[in-house]
N, C-alpha and C. Protein backbone atom coordinates (compact mmCIF):
# COMPACT_ATOMS: atom_id res chain seq x y z
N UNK A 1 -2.00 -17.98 11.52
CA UNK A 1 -2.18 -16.54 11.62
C UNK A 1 -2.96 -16.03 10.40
N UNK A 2 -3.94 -14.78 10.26
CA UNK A 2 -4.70 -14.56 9.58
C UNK A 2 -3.73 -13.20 8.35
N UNK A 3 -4.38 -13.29 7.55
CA UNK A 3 -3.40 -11.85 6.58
C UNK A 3 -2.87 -10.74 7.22
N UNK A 4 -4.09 -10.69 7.80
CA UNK A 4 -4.32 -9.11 8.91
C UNK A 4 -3.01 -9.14 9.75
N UNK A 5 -3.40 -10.11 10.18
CA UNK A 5 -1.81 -10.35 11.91
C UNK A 5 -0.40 -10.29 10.67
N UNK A 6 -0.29 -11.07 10.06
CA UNK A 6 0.90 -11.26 9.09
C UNK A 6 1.38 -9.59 8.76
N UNK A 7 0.28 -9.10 8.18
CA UNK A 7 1.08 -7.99 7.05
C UNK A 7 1.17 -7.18 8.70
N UNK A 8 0.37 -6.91 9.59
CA UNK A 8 0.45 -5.79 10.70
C UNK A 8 1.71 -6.19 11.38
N UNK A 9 2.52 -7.71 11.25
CA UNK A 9 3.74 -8.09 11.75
C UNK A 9 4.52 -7.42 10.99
N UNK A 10 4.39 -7.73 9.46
CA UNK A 10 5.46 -7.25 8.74
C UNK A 10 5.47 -5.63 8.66
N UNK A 11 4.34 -4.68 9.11
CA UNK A 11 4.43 -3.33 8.89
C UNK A 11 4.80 -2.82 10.12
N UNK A 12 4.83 -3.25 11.12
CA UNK A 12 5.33 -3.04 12.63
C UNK A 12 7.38 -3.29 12.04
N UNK A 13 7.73 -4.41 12.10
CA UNK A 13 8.70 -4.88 11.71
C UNK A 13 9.45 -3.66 10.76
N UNK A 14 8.89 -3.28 9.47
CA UNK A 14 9.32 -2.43 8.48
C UNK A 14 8.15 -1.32 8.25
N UNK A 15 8.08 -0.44 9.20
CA UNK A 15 7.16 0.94 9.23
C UNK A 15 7.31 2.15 8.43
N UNK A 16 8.43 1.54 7.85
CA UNK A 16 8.60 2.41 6.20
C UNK A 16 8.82 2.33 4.94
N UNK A 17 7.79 2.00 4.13
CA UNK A 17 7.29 1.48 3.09
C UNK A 17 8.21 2.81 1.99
N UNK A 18 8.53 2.04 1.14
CA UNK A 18 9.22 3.12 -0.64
C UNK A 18 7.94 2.75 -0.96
N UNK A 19 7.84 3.75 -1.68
CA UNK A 19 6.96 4.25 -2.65
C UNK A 19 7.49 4.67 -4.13
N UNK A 20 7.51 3.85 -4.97
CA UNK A 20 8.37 4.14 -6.11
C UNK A 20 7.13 4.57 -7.17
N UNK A 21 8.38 5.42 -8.13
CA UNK A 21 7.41 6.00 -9.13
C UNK A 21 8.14 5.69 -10.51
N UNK A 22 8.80 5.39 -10.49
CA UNK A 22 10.01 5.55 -11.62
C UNK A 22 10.67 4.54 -11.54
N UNK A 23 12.36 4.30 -12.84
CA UNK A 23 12.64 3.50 -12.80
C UNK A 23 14.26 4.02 -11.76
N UNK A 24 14.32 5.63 -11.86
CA UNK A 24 15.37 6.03 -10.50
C UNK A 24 15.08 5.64 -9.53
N UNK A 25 13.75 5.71 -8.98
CA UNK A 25 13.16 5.10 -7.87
C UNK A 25 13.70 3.24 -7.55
N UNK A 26 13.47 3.03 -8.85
CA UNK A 26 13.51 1.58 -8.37
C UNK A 26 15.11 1.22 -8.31
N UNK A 27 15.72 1.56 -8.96
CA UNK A 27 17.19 1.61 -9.03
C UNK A 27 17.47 1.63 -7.08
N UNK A 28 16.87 3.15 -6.32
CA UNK A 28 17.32 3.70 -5.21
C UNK A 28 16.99 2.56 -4.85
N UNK A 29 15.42 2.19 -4.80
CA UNK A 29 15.09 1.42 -3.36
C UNK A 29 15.55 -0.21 -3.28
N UNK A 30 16.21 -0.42 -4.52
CA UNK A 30 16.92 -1.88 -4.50
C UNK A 30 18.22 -2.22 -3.94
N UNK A 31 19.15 -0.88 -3.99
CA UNK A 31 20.41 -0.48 -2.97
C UNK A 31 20.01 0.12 -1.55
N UNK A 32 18.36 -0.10 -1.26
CA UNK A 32 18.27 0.70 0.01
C UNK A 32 18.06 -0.32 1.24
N UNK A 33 17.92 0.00 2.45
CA UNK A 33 17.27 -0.72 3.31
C UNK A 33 15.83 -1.49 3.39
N UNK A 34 15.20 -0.40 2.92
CA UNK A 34 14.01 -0.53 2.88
C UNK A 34 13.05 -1.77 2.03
N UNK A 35 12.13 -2.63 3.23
CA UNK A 35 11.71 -4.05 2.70
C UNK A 35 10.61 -3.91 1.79
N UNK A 36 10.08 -3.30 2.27
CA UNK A 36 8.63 -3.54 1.70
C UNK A 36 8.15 -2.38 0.51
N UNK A 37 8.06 -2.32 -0.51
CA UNK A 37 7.74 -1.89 -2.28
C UNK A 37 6.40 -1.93 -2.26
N UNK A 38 5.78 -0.28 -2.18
CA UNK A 38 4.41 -0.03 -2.93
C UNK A 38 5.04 0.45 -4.21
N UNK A 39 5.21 -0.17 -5.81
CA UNK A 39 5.14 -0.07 -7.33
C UNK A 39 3.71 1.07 -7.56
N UNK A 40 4.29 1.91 -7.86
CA UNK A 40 3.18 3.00 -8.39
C UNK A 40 3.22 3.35 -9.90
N UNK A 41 4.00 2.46 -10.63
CA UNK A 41 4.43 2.86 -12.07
C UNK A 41 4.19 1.72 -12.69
N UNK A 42 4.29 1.72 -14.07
CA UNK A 42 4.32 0.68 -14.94
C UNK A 42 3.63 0.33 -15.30
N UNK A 43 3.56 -0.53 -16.98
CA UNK A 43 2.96 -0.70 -17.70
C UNK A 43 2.86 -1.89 -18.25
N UNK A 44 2.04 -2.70 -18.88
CA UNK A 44 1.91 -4.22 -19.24
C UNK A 44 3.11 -4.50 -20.10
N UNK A 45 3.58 -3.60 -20.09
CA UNK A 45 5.12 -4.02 -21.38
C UNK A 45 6.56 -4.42 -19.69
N UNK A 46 6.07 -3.01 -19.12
CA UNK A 46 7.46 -2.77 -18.20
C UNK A 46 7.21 -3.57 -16.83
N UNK A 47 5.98 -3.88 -16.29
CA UNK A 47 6.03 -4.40 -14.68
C UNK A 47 6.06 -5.57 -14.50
N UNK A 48 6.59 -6.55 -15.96
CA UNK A 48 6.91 -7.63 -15.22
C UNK A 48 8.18 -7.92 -14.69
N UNK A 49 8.74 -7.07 -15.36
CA UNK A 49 10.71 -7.04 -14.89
C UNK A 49 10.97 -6.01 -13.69
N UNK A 50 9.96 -4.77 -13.45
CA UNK A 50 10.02 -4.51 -12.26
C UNK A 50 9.62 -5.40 -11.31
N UNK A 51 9.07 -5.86 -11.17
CA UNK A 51 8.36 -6.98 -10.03
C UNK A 51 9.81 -8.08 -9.97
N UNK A 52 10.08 -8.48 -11.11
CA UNK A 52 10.81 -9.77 -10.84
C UNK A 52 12.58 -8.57 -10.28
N UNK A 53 12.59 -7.42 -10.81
CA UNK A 53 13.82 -6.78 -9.95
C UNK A 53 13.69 -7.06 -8.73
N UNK A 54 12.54 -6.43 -8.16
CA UNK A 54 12.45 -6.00 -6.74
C UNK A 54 12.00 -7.66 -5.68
N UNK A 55 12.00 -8.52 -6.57
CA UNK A 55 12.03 -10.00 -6.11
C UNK A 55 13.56 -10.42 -5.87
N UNK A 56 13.96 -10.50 -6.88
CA UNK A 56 15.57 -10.61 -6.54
C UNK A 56 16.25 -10.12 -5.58
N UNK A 57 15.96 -9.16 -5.31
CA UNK A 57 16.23 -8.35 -4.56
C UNK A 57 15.61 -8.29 -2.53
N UNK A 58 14.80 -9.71 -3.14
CA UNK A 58 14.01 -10.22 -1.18
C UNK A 58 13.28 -9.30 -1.46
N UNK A 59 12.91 -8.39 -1.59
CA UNK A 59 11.80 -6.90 -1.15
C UNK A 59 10.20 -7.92 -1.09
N UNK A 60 9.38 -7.01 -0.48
CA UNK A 60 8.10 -7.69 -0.59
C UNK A 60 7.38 -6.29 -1.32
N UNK A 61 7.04 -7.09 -2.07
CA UNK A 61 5.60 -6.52 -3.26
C UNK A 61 4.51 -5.93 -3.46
N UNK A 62 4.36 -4.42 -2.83
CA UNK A 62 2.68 -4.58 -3.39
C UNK A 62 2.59 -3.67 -4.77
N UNK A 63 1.98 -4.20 -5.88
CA UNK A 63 1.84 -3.55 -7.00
C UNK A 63 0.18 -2.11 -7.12
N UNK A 64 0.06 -1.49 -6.94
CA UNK A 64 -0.90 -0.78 -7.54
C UNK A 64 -1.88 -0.69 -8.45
N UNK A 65 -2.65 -1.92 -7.97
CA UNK A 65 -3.34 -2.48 -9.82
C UNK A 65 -3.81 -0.99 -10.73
N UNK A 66 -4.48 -0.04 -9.94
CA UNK A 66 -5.05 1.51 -10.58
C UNK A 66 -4.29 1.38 -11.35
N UNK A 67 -2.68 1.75 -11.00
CA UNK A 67 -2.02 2.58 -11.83
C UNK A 67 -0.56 2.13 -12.98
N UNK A 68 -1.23 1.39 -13.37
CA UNK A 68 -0.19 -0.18 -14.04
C UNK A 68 -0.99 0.51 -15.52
N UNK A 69 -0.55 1.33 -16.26
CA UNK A 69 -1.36 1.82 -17.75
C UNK A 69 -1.42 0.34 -18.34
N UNK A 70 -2.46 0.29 -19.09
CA UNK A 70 -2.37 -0.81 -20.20
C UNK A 70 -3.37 -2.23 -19.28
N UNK A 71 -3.72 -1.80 -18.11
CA UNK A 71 -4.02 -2.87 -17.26
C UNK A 71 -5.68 -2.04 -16.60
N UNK A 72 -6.51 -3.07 -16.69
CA UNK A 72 -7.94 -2.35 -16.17
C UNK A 72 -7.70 -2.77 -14.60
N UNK A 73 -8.39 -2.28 -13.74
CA UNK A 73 -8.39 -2.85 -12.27
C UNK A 73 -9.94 -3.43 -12.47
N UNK A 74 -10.22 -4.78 -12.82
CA UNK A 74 -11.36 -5.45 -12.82
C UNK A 74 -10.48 -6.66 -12.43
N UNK A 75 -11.12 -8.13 -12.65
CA UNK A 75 -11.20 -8.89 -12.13
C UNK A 75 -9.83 -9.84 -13.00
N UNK A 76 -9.69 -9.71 -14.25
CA UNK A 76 -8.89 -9.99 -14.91
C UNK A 76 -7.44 -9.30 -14.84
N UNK A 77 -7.61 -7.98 -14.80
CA UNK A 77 -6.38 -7.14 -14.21
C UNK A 77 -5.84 -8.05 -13.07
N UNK A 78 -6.75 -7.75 -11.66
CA UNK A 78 -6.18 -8.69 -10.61
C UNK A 78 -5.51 -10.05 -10.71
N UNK A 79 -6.07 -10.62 -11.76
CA UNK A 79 -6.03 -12.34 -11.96
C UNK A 79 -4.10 -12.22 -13.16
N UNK A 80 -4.36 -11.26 -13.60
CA UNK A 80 -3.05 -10.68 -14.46
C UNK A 80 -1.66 -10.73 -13.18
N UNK A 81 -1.93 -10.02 -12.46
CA UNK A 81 -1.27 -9.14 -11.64
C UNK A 81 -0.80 -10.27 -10.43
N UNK A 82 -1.80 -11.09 -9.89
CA UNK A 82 -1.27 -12.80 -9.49
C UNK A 82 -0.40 -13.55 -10.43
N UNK A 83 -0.74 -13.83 -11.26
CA UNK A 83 -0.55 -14.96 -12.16
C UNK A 83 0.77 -14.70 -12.81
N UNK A 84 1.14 -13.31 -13.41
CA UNK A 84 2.40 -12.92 -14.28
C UNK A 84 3.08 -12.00 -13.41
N UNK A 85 2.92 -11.35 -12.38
CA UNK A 85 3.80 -10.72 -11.43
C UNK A 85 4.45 -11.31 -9.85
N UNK A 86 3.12 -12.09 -9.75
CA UNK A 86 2.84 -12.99 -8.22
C UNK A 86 3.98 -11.91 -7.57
N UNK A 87 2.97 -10.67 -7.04
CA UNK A 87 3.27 -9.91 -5.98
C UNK A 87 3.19 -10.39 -4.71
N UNK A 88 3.75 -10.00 -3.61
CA UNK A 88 2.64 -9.84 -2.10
C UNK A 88 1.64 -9.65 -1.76
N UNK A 89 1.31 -8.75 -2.66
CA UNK A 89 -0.16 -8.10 -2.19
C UNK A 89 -0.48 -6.79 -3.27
N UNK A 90 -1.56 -6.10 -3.29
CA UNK A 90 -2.64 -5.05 -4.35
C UNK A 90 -2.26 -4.14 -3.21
N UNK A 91 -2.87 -2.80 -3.87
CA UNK A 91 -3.24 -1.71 -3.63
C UNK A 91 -3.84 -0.86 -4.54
N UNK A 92 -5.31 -0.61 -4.12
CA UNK A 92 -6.39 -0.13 -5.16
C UNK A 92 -6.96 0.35 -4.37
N UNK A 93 -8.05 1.63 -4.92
CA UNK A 93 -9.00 2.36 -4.13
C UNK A 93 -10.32 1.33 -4.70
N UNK A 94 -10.60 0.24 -5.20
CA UNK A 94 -11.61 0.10 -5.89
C UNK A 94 -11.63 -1.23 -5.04
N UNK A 95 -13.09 -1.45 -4.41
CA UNK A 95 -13.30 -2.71 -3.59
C UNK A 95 -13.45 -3.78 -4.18
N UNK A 96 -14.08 -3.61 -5.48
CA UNK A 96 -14.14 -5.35 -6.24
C UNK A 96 -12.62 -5.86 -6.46
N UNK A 97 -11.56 -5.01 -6.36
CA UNK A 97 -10.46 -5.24 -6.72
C UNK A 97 -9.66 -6.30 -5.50
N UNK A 98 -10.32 -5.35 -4.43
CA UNK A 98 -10.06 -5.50 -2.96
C UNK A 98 -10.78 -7.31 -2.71
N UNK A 99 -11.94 -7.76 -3.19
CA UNK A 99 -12.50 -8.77 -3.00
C UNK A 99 -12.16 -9.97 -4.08
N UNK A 100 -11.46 -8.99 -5.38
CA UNK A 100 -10.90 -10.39 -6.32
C UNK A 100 -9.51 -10.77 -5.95
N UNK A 101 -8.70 -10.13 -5.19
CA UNK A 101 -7.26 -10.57 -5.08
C UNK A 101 -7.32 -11.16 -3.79
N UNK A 102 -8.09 -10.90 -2.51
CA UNK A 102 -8.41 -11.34 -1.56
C UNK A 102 -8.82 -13.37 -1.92
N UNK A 103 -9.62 -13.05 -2.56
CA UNK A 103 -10.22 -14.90 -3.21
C UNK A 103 -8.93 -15.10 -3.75
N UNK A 104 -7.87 -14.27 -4.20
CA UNK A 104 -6.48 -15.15 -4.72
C UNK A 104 -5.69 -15.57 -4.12
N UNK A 105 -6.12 -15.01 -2.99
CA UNK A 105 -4.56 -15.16 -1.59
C UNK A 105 -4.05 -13.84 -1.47
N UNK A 106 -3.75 -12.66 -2.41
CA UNK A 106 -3.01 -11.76 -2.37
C UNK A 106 -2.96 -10.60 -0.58
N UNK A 107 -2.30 -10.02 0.02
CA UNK A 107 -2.66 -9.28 0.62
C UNK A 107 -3.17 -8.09 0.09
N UNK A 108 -3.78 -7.56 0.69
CA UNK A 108 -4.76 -6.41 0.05
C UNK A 108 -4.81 -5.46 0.70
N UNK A 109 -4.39 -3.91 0.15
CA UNK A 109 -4.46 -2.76 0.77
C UNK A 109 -5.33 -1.15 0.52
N UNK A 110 -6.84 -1.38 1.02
CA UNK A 110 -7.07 -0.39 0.43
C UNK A 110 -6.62 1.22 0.45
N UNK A 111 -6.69 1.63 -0.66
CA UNK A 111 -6.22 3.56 -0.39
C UNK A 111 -7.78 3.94 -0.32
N UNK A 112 -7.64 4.85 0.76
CA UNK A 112 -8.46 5.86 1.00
C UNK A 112 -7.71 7.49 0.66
N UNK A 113 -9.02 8.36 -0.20
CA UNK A 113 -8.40 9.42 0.00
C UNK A 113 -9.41 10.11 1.00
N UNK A 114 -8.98 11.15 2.23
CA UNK A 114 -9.77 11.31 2.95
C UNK A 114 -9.60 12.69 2.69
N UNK A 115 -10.98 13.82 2.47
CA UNK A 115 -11.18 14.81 1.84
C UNK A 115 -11.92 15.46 2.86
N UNK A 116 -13.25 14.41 3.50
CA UNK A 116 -14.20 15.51 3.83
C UNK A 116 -14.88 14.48 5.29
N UNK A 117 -16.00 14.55 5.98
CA UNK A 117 -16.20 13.59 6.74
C UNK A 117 -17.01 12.32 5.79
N UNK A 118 -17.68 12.74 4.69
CA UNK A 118 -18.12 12.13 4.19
C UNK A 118 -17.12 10.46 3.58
N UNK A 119 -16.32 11.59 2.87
CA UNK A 119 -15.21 10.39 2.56
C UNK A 119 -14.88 9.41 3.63
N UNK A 120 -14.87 9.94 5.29
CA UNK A 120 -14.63 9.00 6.21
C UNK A 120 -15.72 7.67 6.34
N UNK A 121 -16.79 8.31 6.07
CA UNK A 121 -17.80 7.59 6.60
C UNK A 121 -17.87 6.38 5.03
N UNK A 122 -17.61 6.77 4.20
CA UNK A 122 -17.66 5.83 3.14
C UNK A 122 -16.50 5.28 3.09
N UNK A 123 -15.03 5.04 3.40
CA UNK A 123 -14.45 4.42 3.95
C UNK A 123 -14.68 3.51 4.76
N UNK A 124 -15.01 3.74 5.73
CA UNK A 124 -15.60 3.03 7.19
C UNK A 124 -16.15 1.68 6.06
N UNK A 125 -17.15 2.35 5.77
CA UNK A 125 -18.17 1.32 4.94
C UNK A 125 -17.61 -0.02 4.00
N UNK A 126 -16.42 0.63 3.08
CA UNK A 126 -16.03 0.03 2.33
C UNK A 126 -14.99 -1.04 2.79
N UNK A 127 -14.48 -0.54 4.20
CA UNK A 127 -13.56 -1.38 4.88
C UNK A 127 -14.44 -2.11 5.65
N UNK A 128 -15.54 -2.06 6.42
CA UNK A 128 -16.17 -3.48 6.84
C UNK A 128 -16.87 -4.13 5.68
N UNK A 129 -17.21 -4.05 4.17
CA UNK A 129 -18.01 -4.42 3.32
C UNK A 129 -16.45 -5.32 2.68
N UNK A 130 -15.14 -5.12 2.68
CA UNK A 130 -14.56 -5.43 2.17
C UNK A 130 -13.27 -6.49 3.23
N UNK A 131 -12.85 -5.65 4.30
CA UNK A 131 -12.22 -6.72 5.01
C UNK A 131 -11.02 -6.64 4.31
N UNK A 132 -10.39 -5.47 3.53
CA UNK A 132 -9.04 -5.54 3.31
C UNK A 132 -7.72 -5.61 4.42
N UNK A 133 -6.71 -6.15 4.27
CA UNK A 133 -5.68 -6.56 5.40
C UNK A 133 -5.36 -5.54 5.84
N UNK A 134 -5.57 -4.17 5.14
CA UNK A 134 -4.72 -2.89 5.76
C UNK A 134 -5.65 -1.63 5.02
N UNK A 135 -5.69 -0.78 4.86
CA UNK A 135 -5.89 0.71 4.74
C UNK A 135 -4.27 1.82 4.69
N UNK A 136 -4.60 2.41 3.41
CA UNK A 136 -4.07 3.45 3.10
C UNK A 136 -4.89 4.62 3.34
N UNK A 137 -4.26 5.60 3.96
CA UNK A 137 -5.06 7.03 4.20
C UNK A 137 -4.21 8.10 3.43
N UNK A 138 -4.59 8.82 2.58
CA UNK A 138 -4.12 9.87 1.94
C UNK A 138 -5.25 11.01 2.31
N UNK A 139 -4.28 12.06 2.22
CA UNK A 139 -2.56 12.14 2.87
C UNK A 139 -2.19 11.51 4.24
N UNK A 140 -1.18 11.09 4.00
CA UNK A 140 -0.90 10.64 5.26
C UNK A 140 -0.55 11.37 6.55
N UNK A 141 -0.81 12.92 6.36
CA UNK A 141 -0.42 13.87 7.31
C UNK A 141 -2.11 14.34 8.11
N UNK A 142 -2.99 13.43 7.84
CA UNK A 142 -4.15 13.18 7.90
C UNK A 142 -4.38 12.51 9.43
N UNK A 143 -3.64 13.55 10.71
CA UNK A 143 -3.42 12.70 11.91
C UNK A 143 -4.98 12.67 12.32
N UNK A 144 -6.16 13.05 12.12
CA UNK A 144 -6.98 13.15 12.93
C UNK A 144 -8.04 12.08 12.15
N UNK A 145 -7.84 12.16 10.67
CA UNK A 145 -8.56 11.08 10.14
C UNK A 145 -7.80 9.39 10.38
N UNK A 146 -6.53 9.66 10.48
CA UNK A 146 -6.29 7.89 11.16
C UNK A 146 -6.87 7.54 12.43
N UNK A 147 -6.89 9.08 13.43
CA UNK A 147 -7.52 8.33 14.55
C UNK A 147 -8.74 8.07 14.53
N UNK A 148 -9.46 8.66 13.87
CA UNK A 148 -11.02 8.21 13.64
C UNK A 148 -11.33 6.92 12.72
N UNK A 149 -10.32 6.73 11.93
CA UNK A 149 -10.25 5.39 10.93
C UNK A 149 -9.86 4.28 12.11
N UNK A 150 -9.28 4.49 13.01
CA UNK A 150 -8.67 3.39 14.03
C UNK A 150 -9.29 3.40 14.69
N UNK A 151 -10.16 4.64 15.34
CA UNK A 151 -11.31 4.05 16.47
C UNK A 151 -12.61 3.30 16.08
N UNK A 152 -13.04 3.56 14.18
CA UNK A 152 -14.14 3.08 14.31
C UNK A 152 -13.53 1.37 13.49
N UNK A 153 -12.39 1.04 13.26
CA UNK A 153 -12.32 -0.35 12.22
C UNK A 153 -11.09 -0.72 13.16
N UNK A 154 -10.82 -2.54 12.66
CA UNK A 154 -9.75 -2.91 13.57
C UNK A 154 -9.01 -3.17 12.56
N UNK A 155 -8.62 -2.46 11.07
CA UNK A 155 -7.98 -2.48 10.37
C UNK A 155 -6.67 -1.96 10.41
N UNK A 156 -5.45 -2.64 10.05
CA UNK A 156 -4.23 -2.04 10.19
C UNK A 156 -4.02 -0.61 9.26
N UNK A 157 -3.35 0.12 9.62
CA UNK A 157 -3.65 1.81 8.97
C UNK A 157 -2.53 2.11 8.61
N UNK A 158 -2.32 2.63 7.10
CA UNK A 158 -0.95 3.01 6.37
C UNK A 158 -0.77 4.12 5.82
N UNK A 159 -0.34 5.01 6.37
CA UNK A 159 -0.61 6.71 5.93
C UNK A 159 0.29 6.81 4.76
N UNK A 160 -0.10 7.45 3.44
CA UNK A 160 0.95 7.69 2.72
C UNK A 160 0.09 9.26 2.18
N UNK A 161 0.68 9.89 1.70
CA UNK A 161 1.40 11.28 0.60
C UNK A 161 1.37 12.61 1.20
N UNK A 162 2.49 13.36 0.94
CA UNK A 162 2.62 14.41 1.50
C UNK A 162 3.44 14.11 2.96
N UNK A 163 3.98 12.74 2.85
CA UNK A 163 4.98 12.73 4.20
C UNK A 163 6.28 12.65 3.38
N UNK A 164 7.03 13.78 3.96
CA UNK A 164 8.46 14.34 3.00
C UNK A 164 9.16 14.54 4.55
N UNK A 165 9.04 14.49 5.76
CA UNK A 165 9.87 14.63 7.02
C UNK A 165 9.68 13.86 7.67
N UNK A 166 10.67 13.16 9.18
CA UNK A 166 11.06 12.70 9.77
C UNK A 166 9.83 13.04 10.85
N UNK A 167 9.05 14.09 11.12
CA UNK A 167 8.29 14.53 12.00
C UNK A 167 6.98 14.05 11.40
N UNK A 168 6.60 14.16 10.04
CA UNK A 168 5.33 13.51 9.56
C UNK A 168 5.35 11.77 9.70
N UNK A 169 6.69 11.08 9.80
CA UNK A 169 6.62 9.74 10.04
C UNK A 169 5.65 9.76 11.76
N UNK A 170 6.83 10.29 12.15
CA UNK A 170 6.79 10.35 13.62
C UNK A 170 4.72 10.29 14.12
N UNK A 171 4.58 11.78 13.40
CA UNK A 171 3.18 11.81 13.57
C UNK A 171 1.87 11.09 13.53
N UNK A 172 2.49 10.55 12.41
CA UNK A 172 1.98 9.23 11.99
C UNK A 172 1.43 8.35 12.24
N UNK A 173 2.55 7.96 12.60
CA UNK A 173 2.34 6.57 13.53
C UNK A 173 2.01 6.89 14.96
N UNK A 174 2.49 7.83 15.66
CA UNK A 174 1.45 8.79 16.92
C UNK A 174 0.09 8.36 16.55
N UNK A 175 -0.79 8.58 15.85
CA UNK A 175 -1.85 9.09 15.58
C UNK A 175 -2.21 7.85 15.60
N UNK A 176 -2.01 6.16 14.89
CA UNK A 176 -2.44 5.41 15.27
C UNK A 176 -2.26 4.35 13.72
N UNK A 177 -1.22 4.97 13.04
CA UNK A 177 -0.72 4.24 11.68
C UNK A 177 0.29 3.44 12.30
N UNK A 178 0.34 1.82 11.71
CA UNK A 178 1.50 0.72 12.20
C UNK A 178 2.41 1.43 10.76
N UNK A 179 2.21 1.85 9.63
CA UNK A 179 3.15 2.07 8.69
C UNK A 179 2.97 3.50 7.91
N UNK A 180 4.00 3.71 7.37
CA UNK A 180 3.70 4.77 6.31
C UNK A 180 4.56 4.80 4.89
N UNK A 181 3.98 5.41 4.12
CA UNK A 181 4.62 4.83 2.41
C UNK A 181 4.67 6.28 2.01
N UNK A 182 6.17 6.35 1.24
CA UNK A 182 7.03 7.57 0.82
C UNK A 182 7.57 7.57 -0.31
N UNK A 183 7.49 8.65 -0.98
CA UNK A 183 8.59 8.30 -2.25
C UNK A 183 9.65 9.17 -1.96
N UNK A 184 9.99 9.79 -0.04
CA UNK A 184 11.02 10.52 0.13
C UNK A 184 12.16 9.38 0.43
N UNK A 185 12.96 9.53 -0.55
CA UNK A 185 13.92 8.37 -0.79
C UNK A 185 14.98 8.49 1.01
N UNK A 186 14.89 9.91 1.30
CA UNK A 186 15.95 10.10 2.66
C UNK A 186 15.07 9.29 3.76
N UNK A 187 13.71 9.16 3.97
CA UNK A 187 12.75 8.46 5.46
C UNK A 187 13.23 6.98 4.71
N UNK A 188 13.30 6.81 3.70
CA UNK A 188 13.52 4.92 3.76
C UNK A 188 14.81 4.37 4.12
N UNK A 189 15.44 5.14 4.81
CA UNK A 189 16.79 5.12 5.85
C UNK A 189 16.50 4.84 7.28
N UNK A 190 15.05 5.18 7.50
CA UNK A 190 14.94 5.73 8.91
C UNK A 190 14.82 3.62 9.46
C-alpha cells in the first residue's frame, strides 16, 4: 500500500485529529481517546520528550516542522525531526520540506491557508509539484474550498482552524475532508 492509502486508512479510521498547543494540551490529549497528534508547540530543548510522551502513549505523530522555535524548516530541520523525534509524519506549509521528509519515509502533510482563489490555484500547484500524502486546508470551515481542492487533486483533505463545534466537524467532512484537526479538546471525544 502506498503512504497516501495508509494515512487516508488511518484518517478515515480516526477523523479527529488533537491539535495541541501546549503542555495542558498534551497532558489532555494523552488521557484522551483521540489517536492521531498534530504537535504545534515546542522547542529544540522541549520536543524531544513531547514526542517520546505522546509515543508512550501509542498516539501517532505528526510534528509541525514551521513551528518547533529553535528549529529552521530546511532540509536539516527535517533530517533533525526524523532522526531525534522519529515522528509519523511533518506538517509544513513549505514544499522543500514536503519533498525532504517524503525522501525520509516520513508521512507528509501539507497546510494550505486558503484566502483568495489565487491561494487555491497555487495550492493545486504545489500539491501536484509535491505529491504530499494529505493536505491541510485552513480554516477548516472552508467547505467550498475543500470541494474545489477535492475536485481538482486526488489528495486526501484535512480541514483544520476555526472548527470549535460538532456541526463544523460534521461539515467538514460533508464537503469532502476524510479528517479534521482541533485544539477543541470537547470534538476529540467525538
Amino acid at each position: 500500500m502506498s503512504k497516501i492509502s495508509d494515512l487516508t486508512e488511518m484518517l478515515v479510521e480516526n477523523p479527529v485529529i488533537a491539535a495541541i498547543r501546549n503542555d495542558e494540551n498534551l497532558e489532555d490529549v494523552l488521557a484522551s481517546k483521540a489517536q492521531i497528534v498534530f504537535v504545534l508547540y515546542g522547542n529544540i530543548l522541549s520536543i524531544t520528550e513531547i514526542c517520546s510522551k505522546l509515543k508512550k502513549a501509542g498516539k501517532t505523530i505528526f510534528v509541525h516542522a514551521d513551528l518547533i522555535d529553535g528549529l529552521r524548516g530546511d532540509k536539516v530541520g527535517i533530517e533533525f525531526i526524523n532522526k531525534y523525534l522519529a515522528p509519523d509524519g511533518i506538517i509544513t506549509t513549505k514544499v522543500n520540506c514536503i519533498k525532504y521528509a517524503k525522501h525520509l519515509g516520513l508521512y507528509t502533510i501539507l497546510r494550505l491557508f486558503i484566502i483568495d482563489s489565487l491561494s487555491i490555484k497555487t495550492g493545486v500547484k504545489n500539491i501536484q509539484e509535491t505529491q504530499p500524502c494529505a493536505i491541510e486546508i485552513m480554516p477548516g470551515v472552508a467547505g467550498k474550498a475543500i470541494r474545489n481542492l477535492k475536485n481538482a487533486t486526488n489528495v486526501p483533505i484535512i480541514a483544520g482552524g476555526l472548527i470549535d463545534k460538532k456541526k463544523d466537524v460534521i461539515d467538514a467532512l460533508s464537503a469532502g475532508a476524510v479528517a479534521i484537526s482541533t485544539t477543541a479538546e470537547e470534538l476529540w471525544k467525538m
